[in-house]
N, C-alpha and C. Protein backbone atom coordinates (compact mmCIF):
# COMPACT_ATOMS: atom_id res chain seq x y z
N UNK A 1 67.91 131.95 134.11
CA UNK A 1 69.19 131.38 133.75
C UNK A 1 69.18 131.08 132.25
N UNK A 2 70.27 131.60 131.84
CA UNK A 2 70.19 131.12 130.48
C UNK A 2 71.07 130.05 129.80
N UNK A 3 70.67 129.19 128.39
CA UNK A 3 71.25 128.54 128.13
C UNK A 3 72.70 128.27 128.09
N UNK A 4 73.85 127.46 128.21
CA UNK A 4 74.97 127.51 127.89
C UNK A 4 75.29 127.50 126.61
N UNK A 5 76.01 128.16 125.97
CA UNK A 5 76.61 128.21 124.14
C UNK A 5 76.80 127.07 123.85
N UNK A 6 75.88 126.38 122.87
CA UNK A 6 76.56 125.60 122.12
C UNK A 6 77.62 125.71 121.58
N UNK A 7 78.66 124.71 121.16
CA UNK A 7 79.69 125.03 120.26
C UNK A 7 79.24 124.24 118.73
N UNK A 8 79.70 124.28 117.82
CA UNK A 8 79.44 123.48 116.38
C UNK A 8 80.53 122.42 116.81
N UNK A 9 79.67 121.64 116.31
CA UNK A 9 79.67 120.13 116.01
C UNK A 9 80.53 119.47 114.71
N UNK A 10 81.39 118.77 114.73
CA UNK A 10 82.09 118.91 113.78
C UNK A 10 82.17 117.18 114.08
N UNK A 11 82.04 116.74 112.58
CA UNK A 11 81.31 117.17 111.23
C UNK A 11 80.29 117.60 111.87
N UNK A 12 79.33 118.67 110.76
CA UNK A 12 78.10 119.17 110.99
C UNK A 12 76.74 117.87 110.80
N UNK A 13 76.09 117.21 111.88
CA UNK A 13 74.62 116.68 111.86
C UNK A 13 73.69 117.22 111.72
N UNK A 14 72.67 116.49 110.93
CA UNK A 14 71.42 117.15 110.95
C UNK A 14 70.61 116.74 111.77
N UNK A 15 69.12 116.91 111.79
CA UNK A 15 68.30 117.04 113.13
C UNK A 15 67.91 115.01 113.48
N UNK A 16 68.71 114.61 112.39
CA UNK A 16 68.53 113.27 112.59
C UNK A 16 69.70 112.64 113.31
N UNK A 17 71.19 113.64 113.42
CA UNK A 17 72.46 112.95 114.15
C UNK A 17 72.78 112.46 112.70
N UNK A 18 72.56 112.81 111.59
CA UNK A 18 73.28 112.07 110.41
C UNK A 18 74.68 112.85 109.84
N UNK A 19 75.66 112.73 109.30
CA UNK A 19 76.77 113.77 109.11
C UNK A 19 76.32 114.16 107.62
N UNK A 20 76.25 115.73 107.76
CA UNK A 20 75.58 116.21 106.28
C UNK A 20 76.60 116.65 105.37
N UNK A 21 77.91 116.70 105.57
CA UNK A 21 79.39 116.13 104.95
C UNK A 21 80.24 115.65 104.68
N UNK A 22 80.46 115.10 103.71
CA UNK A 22 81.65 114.13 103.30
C UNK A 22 82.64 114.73 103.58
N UNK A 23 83.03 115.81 103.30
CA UNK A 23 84.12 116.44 102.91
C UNK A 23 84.52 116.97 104.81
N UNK A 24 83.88 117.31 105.79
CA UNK A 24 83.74 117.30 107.12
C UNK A 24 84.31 115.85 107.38
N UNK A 25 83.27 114.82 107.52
CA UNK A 25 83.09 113.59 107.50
C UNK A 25 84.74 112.99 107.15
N UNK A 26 85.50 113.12 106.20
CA UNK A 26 86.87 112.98 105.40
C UNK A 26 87.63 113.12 106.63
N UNK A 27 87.22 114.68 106.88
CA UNK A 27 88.72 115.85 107.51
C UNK A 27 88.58 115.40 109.24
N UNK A 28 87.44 114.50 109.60
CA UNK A 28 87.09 114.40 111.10
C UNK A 28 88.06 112.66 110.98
N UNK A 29 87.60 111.79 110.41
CA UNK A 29 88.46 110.67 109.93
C UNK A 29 89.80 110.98 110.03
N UNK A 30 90.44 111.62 109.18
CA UNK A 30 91.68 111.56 108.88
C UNK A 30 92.41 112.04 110.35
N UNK A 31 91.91 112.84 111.12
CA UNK A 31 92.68 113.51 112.34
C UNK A 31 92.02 112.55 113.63
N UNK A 32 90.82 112.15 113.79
CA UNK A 32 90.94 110.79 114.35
C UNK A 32 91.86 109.89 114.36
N UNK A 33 91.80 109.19 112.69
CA UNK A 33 93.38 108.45 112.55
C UNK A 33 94.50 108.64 112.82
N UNK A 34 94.78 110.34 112.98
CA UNK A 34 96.24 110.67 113.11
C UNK A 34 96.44 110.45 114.52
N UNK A 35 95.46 110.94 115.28
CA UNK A 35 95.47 111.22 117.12
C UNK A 35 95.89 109.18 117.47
N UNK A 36 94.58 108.69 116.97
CA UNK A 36 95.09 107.11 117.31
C UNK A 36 96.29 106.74 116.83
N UNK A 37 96.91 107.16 115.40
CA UNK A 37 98.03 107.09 115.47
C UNK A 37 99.46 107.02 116.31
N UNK A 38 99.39 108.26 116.83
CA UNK A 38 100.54 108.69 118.11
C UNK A 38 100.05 108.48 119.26
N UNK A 39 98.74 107.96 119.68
CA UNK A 39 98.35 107.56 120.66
C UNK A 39 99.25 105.89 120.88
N UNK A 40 99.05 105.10 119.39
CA UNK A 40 99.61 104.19 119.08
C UNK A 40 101.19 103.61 119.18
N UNK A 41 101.68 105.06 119.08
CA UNK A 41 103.13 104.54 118.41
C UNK A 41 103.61 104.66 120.21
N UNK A 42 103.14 105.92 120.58
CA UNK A 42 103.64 105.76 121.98
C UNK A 42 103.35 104.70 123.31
N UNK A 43 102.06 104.19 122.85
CA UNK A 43 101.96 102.68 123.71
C UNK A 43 103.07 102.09 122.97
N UNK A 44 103.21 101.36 121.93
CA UNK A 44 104.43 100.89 121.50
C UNK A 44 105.80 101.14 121.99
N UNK A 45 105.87 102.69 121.48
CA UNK A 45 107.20 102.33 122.28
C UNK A 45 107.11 102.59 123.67
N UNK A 46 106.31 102.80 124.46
CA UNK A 46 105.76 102.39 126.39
C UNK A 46 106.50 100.87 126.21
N UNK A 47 105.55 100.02 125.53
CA UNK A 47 106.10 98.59 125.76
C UNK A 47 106.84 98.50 125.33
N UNK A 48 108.22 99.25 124.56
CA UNK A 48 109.49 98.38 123.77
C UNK A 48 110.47 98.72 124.91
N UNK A 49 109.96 100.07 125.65
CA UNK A 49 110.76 100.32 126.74
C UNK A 49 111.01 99.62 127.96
N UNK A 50 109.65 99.29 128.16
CA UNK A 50 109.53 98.12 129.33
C UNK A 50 110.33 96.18 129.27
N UNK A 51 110.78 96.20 127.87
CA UNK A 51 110.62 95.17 127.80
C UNK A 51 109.89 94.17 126.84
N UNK A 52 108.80 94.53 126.76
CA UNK A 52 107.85 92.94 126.43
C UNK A 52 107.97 92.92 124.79
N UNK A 53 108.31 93.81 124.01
CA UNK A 53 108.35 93.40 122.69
C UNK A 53 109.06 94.93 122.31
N UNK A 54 109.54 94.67 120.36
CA UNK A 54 110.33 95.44 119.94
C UNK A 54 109.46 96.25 119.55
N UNK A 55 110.45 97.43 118.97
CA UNK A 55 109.30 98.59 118.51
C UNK A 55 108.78 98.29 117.04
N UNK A 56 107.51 98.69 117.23
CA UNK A 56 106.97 98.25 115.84
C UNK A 56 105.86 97.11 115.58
N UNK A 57 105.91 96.33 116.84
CA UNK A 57 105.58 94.96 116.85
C UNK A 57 103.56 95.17 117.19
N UNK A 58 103.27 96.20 117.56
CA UNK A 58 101.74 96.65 117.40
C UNK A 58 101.33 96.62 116.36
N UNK A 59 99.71 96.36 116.14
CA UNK A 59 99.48 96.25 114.50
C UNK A 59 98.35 97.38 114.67
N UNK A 60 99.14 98.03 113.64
CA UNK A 60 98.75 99.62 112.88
C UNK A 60 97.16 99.49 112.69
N UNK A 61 96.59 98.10 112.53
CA UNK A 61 94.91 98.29 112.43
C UNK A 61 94.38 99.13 113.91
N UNK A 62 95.05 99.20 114.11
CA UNK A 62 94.16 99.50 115.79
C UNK A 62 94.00 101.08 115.70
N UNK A 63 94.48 101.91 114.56
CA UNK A 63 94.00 102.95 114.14
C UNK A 63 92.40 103.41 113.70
N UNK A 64 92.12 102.59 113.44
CA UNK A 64 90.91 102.80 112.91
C UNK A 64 89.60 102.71 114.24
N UNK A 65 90.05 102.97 115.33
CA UNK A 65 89.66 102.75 116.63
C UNK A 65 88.42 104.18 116.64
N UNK A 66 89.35 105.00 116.69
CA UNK A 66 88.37 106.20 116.83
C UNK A 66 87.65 106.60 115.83
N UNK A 67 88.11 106.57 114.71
CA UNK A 67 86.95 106.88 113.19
C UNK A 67 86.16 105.58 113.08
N UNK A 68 86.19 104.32 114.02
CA UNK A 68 85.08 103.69 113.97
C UNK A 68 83.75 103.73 114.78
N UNK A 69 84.11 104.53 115.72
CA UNK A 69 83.15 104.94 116.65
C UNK A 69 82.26 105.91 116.52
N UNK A 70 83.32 106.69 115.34
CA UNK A 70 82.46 108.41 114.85
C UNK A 70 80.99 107.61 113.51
N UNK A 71 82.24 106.22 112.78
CA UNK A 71 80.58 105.67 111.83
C UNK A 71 79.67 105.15 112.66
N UNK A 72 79.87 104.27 113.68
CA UNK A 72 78.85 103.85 114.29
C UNK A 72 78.24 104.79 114.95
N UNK A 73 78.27 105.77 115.38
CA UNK A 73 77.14 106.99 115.36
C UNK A 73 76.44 107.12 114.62
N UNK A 74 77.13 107.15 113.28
CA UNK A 74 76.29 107.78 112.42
C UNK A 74 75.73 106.85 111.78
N UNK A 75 76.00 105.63 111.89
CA UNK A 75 75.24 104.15 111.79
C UNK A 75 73.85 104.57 112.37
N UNK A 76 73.98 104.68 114.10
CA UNK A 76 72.95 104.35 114.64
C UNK A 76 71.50 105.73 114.09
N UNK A 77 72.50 106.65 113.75
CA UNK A 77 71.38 107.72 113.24
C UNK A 77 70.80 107.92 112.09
N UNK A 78 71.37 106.26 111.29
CA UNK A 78 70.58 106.04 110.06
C UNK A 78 69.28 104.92 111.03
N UNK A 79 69.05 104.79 112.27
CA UNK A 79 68.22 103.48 112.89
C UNK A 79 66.70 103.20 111.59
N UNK A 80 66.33 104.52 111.07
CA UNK A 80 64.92 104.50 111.03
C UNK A 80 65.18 103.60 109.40
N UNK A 81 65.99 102.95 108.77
CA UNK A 81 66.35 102.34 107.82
C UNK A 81 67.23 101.19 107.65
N UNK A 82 66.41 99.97 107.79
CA UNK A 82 66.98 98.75 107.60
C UNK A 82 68.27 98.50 106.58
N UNK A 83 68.19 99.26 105.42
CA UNK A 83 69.43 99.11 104.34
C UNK A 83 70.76 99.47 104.83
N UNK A 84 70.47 100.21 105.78
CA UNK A 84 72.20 100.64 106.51
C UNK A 84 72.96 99.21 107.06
N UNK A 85 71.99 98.41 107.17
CA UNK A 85 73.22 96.95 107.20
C UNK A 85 73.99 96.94 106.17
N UNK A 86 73.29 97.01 104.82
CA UNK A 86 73.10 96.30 103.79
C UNK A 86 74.56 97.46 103.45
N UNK A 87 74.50 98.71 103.54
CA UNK A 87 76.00 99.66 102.93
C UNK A 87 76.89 99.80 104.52
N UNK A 88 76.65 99.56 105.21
CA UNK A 88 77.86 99.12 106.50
C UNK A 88 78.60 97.84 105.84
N UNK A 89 78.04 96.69 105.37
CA UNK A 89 78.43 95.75 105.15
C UNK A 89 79.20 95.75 104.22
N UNK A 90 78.16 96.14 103.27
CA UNK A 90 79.41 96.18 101.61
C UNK A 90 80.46 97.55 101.67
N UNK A 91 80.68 98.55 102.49
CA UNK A 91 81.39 99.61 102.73
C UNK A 91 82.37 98.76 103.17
N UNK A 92 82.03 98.23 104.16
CA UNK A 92 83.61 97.57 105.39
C UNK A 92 84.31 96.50 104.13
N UNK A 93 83.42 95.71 103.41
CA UNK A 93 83.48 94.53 102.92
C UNK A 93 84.73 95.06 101.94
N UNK A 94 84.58 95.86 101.17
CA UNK A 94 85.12 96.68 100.26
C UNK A 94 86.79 97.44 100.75
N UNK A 95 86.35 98.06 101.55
CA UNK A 95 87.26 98.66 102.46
C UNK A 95 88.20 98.05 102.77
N UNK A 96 87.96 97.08 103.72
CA UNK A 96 88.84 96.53 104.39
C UNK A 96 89.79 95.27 103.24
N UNK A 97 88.90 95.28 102.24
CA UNK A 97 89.76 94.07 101.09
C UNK A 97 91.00 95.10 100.86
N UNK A 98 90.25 96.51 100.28
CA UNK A 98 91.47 96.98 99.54
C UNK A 98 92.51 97.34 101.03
N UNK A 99 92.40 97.53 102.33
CA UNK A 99 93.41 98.01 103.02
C UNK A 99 94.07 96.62 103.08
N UNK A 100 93.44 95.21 103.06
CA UNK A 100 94.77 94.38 103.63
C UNK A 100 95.54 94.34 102.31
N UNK A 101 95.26 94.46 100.72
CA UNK A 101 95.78 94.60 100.03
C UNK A 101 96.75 95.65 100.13
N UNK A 102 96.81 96.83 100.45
CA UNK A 102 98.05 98.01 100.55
C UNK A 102 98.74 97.19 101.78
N UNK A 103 98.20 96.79 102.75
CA UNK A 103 99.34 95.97 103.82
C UNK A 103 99.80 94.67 103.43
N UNK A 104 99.17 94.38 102.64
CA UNK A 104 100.17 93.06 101.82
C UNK A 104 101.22 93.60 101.22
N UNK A 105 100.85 95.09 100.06
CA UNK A 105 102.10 95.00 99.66
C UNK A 105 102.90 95.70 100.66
N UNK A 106 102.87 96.44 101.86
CA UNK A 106 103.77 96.93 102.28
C UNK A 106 104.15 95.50 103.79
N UNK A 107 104.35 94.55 103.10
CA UNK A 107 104.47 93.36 104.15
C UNK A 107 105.76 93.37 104.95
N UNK A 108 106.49 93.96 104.00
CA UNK A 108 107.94 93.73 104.28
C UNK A 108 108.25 94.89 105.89
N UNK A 109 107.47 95.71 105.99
CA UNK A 109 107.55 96.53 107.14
C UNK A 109 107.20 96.17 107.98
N UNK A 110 107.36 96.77 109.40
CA UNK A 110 106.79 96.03 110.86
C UNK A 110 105.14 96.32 111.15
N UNK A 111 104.23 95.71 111.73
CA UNK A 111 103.30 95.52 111.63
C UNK A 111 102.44 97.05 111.53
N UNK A 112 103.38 97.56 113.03
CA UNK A 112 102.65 99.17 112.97
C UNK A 112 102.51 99.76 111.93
N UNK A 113 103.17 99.28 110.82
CA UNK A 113 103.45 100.49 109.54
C UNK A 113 102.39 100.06 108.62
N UNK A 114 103.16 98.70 108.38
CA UNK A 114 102.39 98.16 107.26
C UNK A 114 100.46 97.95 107.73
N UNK A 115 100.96 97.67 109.42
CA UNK A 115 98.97 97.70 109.77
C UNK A 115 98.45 99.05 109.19
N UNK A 116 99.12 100.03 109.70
CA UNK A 116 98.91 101.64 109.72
C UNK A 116 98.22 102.05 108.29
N UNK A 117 98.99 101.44 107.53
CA UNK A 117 99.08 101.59 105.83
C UNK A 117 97.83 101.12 105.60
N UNK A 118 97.36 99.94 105.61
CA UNK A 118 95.72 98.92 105.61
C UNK A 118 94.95 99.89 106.16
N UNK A 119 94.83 100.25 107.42
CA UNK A 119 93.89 100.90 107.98
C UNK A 119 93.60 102.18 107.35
N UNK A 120 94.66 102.91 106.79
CA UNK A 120 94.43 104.32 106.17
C UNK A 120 93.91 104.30 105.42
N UNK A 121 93.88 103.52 104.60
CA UNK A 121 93.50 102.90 102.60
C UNK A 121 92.00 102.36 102.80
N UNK A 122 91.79 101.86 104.27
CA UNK A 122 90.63 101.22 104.34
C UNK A 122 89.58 102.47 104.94
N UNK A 123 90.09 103.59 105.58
CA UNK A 123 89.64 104.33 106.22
C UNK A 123 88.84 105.12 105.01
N UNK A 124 89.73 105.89 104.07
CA UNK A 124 89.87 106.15 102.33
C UNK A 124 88.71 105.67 101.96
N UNK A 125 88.70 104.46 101.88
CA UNK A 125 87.44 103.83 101.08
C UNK A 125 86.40 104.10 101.98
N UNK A 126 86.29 103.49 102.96
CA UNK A 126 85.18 103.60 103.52
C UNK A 126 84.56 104.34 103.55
N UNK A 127 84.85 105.81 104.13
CA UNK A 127 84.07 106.83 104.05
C UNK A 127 83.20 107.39 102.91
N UNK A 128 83.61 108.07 101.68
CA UNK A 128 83.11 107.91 100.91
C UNK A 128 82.05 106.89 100.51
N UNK A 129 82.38 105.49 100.52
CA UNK A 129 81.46 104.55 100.37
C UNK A 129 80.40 104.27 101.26
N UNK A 130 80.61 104.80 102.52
CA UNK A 130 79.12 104.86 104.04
C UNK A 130 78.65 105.80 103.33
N UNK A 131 79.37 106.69 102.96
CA UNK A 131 78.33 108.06 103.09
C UNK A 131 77.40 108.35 102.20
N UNK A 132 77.99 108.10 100.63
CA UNK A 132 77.57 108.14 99.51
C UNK A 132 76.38 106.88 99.37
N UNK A 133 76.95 105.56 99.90
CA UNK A 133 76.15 104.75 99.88
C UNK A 133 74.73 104.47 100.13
N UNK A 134 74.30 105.18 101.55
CA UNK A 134 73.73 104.91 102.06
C UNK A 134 72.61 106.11 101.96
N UNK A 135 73.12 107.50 101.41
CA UNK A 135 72.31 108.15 100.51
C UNK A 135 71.89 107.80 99.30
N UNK A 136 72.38 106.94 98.56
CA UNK A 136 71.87 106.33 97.19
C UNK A 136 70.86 105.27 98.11
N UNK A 137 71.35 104.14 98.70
CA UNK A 137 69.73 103.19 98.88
C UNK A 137 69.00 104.30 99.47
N UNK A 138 69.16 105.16 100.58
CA UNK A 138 67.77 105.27 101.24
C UNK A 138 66.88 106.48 100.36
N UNK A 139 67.76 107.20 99.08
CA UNK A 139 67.24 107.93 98.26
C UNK A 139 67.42 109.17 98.98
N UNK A 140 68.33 109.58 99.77
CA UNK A 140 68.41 111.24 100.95
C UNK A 140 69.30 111.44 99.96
N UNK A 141 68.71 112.52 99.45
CA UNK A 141 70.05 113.28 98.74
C UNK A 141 70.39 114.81 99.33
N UNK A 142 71.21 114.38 100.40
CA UNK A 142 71.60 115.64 101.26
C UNK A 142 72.78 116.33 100.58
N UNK A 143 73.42 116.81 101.11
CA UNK A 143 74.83 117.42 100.45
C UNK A 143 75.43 116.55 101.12
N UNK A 144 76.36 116.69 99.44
CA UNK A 144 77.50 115.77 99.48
C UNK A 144 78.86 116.25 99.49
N UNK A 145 79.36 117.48 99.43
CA UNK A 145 80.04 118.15 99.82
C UNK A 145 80.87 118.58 100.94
């Protein structure tokens, strides 16, 4: 019997489960965000239909649902290096300042939007900053591309 076909893995890992592209890494984020997106808007309006609140009234952070699950993978496949606290921390720390800042200024909108807006800006930063980061402390200079 022979093996079943792998398919590629997207972003591409290396033999450690680490993502060996940013630029992968970016394009897997951004369509995560989009899917939670409309995953989003349509629970929303599920509940504006039913009743329990108006449309809009969900907060847009809840995007960042699925591209947080894809870093904490790749969290756990930095395990063999204690400093990955140390750029998880200052990545999010960073991140997440500048997204409530873009949802401050877009305050005046309903939460979904203006959350939506934070989470994207924070998504933006972050990546770049896990990825890059955490190749500068641990000294892996994989491709960054």
């Amino acid at each position: 019997m022979t093996a079943p076909a792998s398919t590629p893995a997207v972003p591409r890992r290396d033999a450690h489960g680490r993502v060996v592209s940013l630029t992968e890494l970016l394009g897997v984020v951004v369509l995560l965000a989009a899917v939670n997106a409309i995953g989003l808007v349509a629970i929303d309006g599920l509940i504006t239909l039913l009743g329990s609140s108006s449309f809009g009234d969900s907060s847009g952070w809840l995007i960042v649902i699925l591209p947080g699950l894809l870093f904490f993978d790749d969290f756990r496949a930095w395990r063999a290096h204690q400093v990955r606290y140390l750029a998880a921390l200052v990545s999010a720390a960073a991140a997440i300042g500048l997204g409530l800042v873009a949802a401050g200024l877009a305050g005046d909108l309903p939460p979904l939007v203006s959350g939506g807006i934070g989470a994207i800006v924070a998504l933006l930063a972050y990546t770049p900053l896990w990825f890059l980061g955490i190749r500068r402390l641990t000294g892996d200079r994989m491709e960054s591309a």
